[in-house]
PDB file of N, CA and C in Angstrom:
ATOM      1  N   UNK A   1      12.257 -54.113 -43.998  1.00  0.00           N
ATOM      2  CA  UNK A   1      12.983 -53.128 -44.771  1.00  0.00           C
ATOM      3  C   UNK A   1      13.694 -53.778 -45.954  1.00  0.00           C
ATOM      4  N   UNK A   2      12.795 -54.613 -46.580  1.00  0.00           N
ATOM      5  CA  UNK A   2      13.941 -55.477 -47.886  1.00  0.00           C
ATOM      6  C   UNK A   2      13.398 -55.215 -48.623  1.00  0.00           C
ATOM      7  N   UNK A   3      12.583 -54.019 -48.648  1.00  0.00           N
ATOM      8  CA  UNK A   3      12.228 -53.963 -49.995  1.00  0.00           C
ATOM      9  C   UNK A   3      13.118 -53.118 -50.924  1.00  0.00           C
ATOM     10  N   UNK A   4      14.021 -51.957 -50.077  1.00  0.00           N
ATOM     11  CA  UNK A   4      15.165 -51.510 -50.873  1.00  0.00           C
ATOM     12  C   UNK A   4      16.290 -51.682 -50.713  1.00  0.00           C
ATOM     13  N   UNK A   5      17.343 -51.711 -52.011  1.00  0.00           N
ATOM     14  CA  UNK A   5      19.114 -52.110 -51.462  1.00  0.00           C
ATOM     15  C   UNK A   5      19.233 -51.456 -50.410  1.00  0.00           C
ATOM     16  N   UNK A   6      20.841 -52.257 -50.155  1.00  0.00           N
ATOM     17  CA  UNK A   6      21.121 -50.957 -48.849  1.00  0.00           C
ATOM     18  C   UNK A   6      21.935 -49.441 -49.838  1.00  0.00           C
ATOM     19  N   UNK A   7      22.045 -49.797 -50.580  1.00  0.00           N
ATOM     20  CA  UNK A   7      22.588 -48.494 -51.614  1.00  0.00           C
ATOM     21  C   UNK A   7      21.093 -47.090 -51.712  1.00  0.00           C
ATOM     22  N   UNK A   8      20.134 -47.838 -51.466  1.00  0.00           N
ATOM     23  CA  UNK A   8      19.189 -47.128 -51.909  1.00  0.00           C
ATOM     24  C   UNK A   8      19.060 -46.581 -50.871  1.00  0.00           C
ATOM     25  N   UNK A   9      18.969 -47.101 -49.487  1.00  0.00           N
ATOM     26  CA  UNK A   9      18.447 -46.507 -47.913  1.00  0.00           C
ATOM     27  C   UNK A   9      19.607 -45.492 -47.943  1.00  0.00           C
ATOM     28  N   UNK A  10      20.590 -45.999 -48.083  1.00  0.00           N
ATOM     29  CA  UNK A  10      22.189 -45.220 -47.905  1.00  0.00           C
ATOM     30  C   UNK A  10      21.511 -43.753 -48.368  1.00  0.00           C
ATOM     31  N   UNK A  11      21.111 -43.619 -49.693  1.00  0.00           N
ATOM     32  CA  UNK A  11      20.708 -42.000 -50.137  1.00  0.00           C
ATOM     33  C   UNK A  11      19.395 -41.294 -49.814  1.00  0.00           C
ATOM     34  N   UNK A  12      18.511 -42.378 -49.246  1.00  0.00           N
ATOM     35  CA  UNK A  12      17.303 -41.719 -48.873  1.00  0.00           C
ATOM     36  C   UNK A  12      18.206 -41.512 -47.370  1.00  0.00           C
ATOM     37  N   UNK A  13      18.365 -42.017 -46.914  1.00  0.00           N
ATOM     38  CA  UNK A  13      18.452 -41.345 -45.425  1.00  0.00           C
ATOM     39  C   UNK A  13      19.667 -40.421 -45.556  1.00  0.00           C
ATOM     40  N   UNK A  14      21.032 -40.053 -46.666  1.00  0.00           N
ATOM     41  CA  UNK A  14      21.672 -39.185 -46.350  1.00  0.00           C
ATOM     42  C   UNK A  14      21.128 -37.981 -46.954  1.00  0.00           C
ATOM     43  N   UNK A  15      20.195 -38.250 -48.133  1.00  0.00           N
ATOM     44  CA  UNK A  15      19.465 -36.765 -48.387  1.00  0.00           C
ATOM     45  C   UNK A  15      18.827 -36.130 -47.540  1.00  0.00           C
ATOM     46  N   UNK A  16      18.382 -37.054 -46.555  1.00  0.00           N
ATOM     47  CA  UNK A  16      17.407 -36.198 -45.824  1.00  0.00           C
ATOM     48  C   UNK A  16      18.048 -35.674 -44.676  1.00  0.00           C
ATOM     49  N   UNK A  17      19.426 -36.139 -44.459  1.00  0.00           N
ATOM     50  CA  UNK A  17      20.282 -35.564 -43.625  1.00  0.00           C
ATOM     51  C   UNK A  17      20.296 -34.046 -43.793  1.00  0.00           C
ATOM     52  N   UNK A  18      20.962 -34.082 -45.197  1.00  0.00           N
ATOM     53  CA  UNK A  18      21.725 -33.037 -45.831  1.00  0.00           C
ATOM     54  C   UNK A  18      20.516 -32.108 -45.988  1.00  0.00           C
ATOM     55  N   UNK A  19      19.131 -32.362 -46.604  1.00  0.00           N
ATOM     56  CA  UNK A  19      18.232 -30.910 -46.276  1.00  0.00           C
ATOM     57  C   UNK A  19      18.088 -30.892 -45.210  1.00  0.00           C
ATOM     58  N   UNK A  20      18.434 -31.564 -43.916  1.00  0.00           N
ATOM     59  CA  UNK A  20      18.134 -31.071 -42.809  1.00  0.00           C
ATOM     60  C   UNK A  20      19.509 -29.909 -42.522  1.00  0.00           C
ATOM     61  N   UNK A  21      20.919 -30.134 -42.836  1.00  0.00           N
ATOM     62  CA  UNK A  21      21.247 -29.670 -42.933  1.00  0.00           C
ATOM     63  C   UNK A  21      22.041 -28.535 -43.546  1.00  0.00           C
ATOM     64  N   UNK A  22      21.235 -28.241 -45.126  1.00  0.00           N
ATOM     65  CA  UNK A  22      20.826 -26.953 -45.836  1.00  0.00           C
ATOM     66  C   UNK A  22      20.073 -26.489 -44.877  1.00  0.00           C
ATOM     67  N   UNK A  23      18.781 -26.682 -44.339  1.00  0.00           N
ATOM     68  CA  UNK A  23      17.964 -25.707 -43.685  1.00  0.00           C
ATOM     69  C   UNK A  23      18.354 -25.055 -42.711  1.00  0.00           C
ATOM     70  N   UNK A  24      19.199 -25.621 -41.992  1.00  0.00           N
ATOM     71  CA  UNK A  24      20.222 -25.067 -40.600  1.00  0.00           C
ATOM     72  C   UNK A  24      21.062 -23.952 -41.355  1.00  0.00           C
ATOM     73  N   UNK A  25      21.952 -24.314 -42.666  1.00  0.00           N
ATOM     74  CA  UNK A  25      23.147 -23.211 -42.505  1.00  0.00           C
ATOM     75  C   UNK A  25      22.690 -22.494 -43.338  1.00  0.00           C
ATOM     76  N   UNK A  26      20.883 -22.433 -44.421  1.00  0.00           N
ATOM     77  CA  UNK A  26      20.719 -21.174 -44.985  1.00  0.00           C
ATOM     78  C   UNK A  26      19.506 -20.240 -43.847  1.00  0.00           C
ATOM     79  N   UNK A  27      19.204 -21.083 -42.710  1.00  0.00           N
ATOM     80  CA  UNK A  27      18.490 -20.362 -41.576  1.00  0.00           C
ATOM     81  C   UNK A  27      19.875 -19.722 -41.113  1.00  0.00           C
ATOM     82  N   UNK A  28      21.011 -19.801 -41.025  1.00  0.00           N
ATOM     83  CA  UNK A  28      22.205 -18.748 -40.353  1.00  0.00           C
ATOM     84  C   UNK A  28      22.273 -18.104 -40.957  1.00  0.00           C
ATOM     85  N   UNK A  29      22.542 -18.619 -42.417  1.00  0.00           N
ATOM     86  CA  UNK A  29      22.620 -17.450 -43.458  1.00  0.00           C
ATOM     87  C   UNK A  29      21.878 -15.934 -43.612  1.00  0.00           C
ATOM     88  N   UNK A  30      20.774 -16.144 -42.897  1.00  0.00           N
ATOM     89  CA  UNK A  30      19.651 -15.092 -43.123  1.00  0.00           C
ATOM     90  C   UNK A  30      19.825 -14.609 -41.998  1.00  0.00           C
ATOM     91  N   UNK A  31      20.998 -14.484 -40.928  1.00  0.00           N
ATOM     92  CA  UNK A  31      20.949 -13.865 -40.033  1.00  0.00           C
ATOM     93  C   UNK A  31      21.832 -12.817 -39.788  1.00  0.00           C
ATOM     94  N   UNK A  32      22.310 -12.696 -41.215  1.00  0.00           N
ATOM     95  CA  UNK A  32      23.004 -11.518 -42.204  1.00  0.00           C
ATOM     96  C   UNK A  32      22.193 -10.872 -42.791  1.00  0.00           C
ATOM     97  N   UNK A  33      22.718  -9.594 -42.651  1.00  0.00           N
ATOM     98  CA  UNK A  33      21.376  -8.233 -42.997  1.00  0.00           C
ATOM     99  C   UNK A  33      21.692  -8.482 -44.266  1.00  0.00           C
ATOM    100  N   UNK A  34      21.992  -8.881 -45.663  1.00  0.00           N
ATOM    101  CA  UNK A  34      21.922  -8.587 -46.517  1.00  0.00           C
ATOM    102  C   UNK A  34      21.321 -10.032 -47.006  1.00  0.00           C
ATOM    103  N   UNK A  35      21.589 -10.845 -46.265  1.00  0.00           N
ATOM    104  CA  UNK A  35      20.470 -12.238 -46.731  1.00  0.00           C
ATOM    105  C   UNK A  35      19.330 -12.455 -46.061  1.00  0.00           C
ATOM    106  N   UNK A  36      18.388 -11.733 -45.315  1.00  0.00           N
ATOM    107  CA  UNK A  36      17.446 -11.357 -44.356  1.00  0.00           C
ATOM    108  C   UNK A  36      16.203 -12.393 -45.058  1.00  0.00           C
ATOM    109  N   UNK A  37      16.114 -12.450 -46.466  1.00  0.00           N
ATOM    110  CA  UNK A  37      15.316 -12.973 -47.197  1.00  0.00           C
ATOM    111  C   UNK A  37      15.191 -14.582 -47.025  1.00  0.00           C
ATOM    112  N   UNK A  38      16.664 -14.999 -46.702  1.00  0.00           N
ATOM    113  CA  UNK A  38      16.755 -16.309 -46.947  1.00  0.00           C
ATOM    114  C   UNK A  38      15.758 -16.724 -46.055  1.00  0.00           C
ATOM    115  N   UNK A  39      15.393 -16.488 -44.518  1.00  0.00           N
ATOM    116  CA  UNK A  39      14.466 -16.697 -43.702  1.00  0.00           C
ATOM    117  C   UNK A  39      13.566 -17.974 -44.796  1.00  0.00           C
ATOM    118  N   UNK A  40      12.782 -16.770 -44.939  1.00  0.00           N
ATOM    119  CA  UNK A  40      12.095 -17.546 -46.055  1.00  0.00           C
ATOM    120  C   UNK A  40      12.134 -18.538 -47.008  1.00  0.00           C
ATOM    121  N   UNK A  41      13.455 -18.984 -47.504  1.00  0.00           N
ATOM    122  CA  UNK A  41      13.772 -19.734 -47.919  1.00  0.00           C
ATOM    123  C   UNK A  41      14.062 -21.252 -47.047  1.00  0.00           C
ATOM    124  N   UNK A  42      14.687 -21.144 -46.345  1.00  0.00           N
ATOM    125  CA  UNK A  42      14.805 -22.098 -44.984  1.00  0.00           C
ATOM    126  C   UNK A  42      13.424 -22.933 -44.619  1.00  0.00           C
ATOM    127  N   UNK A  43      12.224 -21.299 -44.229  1.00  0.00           N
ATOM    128  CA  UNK A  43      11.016 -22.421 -44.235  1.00  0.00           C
ATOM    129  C   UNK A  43      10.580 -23.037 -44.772  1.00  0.00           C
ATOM    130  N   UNK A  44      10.255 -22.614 -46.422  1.00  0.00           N
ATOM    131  CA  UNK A  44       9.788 -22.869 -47.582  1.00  0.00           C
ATOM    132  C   UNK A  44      10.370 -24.820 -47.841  1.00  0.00           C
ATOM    133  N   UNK A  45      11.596 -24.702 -47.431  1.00  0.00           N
ATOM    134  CA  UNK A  45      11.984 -26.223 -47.532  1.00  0.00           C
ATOM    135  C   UNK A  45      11.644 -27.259 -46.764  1.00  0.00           C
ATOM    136  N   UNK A  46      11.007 -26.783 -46.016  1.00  0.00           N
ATOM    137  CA  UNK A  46      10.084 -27.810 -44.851  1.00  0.00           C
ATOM    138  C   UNK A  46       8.986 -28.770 -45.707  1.00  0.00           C
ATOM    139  N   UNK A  47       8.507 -28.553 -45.669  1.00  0.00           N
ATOM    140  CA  UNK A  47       7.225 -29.431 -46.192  1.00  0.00           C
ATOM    141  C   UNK A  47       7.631 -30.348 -47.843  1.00  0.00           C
ATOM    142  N   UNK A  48       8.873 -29.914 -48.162  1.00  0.00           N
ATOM    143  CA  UNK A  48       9.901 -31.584 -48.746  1.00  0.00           C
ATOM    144  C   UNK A  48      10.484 -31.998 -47.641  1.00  0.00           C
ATOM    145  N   UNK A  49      10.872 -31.960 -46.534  1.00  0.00           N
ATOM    146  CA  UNK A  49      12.091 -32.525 -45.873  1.00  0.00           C
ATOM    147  C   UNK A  49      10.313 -33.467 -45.025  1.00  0.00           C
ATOM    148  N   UNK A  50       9.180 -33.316 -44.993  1.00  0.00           N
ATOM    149  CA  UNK A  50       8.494 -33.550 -44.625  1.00  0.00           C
ATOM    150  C   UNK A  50       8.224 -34.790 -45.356  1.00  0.00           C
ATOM    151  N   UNK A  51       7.388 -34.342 -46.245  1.00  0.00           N
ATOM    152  CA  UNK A  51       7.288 -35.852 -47.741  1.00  0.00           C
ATOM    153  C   UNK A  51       8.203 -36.563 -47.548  1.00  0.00           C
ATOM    154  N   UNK A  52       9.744 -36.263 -47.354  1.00  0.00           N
ATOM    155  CA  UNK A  52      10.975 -36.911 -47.625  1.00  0.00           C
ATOM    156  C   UNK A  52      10.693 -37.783 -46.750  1.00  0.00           C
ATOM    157  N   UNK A  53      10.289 -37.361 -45.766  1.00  0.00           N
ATOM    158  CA  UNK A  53       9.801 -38.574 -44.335  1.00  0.00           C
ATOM    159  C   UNK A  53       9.089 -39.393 -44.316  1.00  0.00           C
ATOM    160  N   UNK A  54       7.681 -38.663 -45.069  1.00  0.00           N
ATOM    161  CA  UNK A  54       6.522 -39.882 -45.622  1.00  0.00           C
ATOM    162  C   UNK A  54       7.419 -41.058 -46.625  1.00  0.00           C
ATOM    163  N   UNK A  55       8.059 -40.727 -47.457  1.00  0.00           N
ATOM    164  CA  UNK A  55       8.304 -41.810 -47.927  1.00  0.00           C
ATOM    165  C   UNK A  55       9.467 -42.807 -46.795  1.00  0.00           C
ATOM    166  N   UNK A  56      10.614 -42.074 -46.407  1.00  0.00           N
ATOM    167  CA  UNK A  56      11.183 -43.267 -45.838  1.00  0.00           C
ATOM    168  C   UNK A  56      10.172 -43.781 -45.143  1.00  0.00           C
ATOM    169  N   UNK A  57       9.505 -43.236 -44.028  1.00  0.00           N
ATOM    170  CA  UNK A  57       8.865 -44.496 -42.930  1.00  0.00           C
ATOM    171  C   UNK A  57       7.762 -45.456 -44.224  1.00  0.00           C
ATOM    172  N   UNK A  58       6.921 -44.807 -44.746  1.00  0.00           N
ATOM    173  CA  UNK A  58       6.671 -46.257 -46.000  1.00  0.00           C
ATOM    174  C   UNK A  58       7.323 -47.255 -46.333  1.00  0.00           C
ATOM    175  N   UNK A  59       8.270 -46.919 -47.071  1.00  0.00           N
ATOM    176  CA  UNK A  59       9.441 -47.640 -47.026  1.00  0.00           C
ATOM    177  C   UNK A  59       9.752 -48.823 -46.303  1.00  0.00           C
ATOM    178  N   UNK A  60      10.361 -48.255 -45.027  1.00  0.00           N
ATOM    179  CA  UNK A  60      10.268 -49.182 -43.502  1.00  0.00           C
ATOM    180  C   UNK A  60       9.336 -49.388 -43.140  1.00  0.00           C
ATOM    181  N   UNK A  61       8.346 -49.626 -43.542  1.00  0.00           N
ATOM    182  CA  UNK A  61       7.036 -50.874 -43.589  1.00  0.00           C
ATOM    183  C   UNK A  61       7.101 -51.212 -44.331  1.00  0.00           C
ATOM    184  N   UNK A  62       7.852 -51.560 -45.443  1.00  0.00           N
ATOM    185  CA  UNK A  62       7.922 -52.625 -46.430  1.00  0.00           C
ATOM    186  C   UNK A  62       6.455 -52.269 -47.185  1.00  0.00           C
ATOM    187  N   UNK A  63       6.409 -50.571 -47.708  1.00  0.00           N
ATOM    188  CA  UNK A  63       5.292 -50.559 -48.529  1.00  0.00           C
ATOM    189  C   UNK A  63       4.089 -50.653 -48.303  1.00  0.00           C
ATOM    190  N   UNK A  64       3.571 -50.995 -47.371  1.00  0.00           N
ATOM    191  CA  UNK A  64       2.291 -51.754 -46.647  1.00  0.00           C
ATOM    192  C   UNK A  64       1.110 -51.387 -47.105  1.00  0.00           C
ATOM    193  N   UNK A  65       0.416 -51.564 -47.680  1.00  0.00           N
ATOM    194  CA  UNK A  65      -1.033 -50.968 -48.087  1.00  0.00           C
ATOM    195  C   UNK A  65      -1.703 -50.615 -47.105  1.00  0.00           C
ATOM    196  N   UNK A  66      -1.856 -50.267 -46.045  1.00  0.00           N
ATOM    197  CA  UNK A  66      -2.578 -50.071 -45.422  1.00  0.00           C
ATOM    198  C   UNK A  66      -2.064 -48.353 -44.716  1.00  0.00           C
ATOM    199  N   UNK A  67      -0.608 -47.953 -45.648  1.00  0.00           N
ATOM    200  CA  UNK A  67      -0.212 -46.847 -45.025  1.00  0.00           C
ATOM    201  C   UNK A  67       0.259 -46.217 -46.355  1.00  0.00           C
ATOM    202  N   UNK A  68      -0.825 -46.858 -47.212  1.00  0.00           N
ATOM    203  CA  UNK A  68      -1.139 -46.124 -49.006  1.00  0.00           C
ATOM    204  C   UNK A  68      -0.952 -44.698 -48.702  1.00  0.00           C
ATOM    205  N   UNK A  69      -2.143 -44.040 -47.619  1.00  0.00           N
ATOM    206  CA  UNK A  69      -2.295 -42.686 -47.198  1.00  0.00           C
ATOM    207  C   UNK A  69      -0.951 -41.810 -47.132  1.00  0.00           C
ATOM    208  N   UNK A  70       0.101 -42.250 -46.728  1.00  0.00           N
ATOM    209  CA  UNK A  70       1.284 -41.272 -47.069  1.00  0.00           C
ATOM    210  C   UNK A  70       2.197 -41.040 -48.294  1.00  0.00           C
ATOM    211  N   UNK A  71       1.543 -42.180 -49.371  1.00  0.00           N
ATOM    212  CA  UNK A  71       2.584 -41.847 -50.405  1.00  0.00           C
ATOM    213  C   UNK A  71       1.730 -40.542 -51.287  1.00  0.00           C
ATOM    214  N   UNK A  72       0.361 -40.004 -50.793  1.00  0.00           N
ATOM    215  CA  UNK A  72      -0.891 -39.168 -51.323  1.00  0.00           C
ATOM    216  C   UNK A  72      -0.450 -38.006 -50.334  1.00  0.00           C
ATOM    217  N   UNK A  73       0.128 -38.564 -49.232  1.00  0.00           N
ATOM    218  CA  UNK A  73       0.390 -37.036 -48.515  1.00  0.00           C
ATOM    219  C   UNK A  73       2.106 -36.624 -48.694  1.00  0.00           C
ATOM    220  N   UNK A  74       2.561 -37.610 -49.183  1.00  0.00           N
ATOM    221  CA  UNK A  74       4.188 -37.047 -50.245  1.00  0.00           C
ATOM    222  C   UNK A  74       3.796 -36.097 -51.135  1.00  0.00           C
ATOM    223  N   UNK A  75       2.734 -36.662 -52.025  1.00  0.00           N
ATOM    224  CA  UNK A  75       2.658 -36.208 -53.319  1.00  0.00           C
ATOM    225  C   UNK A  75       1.861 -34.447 -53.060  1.00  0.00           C
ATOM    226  N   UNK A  76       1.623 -34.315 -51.900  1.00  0.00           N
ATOM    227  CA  UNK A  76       0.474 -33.489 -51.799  1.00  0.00           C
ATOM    228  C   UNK A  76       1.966 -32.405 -51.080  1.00  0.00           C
ATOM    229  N   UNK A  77       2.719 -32.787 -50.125  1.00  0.00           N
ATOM    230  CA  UNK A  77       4.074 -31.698 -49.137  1.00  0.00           C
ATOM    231  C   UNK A  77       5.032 -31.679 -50.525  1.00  0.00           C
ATOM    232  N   UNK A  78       5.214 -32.533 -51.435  1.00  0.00           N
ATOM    233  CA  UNK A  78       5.872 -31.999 -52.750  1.00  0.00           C
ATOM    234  C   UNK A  78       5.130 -31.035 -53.482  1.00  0.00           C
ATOM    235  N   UNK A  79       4.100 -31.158 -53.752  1.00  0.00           N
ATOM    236  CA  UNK A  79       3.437 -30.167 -54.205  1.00  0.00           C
ATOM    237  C   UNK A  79       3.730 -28.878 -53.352  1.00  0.00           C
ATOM    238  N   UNK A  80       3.197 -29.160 -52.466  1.00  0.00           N
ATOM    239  CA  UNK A  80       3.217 -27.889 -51.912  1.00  0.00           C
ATOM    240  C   UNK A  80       4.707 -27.048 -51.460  1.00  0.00           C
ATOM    241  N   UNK A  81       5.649 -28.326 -51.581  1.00  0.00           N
ATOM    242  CA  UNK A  81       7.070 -27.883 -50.985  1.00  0.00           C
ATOM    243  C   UNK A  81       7.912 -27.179 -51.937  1.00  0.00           C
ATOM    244  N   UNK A  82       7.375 -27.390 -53.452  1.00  0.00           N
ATOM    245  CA  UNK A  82       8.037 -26.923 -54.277  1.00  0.00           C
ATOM    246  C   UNK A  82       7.252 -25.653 -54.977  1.00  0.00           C
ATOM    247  N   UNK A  83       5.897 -25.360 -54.593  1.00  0.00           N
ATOM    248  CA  UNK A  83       5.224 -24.193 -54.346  1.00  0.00           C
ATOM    249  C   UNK A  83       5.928 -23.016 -53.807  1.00  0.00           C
ATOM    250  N   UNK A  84       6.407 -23.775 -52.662  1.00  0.00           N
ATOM    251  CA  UNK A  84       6.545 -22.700 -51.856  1.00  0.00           C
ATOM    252  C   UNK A  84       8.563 -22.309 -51.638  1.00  0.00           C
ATOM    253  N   UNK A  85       8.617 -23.159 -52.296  1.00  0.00           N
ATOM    254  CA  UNK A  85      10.342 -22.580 -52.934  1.00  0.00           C
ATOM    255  C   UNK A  85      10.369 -21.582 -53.850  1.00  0.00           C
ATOM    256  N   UNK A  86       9.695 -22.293 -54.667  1.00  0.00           N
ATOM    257  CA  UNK A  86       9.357 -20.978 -56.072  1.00  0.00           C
ATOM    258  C   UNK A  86       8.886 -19.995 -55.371  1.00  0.00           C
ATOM    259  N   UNK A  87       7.842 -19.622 -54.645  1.00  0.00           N
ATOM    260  CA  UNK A  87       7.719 -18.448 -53.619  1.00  0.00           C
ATOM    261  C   UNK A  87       8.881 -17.681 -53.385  1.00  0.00           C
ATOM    262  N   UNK A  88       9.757 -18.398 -52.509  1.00  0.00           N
ATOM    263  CA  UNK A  88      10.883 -17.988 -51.369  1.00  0.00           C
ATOM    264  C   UNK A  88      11.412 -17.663 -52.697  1.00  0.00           C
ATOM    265  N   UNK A  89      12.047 -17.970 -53.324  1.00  0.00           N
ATOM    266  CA  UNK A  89      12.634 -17.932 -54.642  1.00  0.00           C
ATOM    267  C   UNK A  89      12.573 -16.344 -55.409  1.00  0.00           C
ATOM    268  N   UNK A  90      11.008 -16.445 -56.083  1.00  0.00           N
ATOM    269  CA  UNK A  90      10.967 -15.337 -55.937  1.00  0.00           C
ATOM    270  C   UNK A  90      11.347 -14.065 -55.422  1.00  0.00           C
ATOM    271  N   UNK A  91      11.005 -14.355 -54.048  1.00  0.00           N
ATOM    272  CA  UNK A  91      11.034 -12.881 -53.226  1.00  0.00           C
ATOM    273  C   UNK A  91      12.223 -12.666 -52.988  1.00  0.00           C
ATOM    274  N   UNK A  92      13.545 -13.462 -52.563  1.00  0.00           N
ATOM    275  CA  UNK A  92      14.753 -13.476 -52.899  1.00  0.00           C
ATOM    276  C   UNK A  92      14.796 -12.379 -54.032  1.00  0.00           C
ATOM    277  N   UNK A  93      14.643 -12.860 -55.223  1.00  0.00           N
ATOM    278  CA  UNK A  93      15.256 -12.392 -56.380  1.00  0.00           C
ATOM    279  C   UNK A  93      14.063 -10.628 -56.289  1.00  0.00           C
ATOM    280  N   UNK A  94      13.614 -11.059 -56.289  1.00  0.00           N
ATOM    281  CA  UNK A  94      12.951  -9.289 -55.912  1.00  0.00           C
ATOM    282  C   UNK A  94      13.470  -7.870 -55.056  1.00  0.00           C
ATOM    283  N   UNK A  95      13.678  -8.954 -53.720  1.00  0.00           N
ATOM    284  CA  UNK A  95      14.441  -8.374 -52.752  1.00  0.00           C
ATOM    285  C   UNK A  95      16.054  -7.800 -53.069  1.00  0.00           C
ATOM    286  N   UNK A  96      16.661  -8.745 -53.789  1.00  0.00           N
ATOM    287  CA  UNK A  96      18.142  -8.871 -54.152  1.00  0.00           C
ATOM    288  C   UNK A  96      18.793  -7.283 -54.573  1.00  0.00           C
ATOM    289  N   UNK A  97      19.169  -6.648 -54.147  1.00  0.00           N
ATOM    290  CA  UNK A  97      20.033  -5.720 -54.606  1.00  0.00           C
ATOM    291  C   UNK A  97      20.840  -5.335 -55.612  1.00  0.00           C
ATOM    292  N   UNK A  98      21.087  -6.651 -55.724  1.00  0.00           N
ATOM    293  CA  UNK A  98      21.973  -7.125 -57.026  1.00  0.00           C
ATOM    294  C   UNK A  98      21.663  -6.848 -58.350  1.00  0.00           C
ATOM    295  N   UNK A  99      19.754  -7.646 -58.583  1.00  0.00           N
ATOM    296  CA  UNK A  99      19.903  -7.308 -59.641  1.00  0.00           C
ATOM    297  C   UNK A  99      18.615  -5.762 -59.964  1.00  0.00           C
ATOM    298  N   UNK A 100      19.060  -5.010 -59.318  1.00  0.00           N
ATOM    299  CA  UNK A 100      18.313  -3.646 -59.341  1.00  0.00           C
ATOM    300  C   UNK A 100      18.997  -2.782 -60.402  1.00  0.00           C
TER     301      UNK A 100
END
């Protein structure tokens, strides 16, 4: 694990805390009838908190070429993780009452 400071591990592992725990309190959130939508939003953030994973354990192999294959399957749960926000996103703002 020397391939990054400890300043650097410090924020990869507390980000990935912290979307773990966004996904917890906007999954409560949606368990209010008027945020019913967020549901969707909650899942939609999965597949970054996923990538987020591919890269630390890379990482903690010190990079290894031989586990090349997950920095292609980061790039592929970002893709798709931020797909599917803009989704949730959407339908939020569709759904919203607010701006009707």
């Amino acid at each position: 694990m020397h391939e990054l400071s400890f300043g650097t591990w410090l924020i990869h592992i507390s980000s990935v805390i912290e979307w773990i725990y966004a996904i917890f309190i906007i999954k409560k959130l949606s368990n209010f009838e008027e945020y019913k939508t967020f549901f969707w939003l909650s899942l939609a953030m999965i597949p970054n908190l996923i990538s987020a994973m591919c890269a630390i354990t890379w990482h903690i192999y010190d990079n290894q070429e031989s586990l090349y294959g997950l920095v292609t399957l980061q790039g592929i749960l970002t893709f798709i993780g931020n797909s599917t926000l803009a989704i949730a996103t959407i339908v939020i703002y569709r759904t919203s009452s607010t701006y009707e």
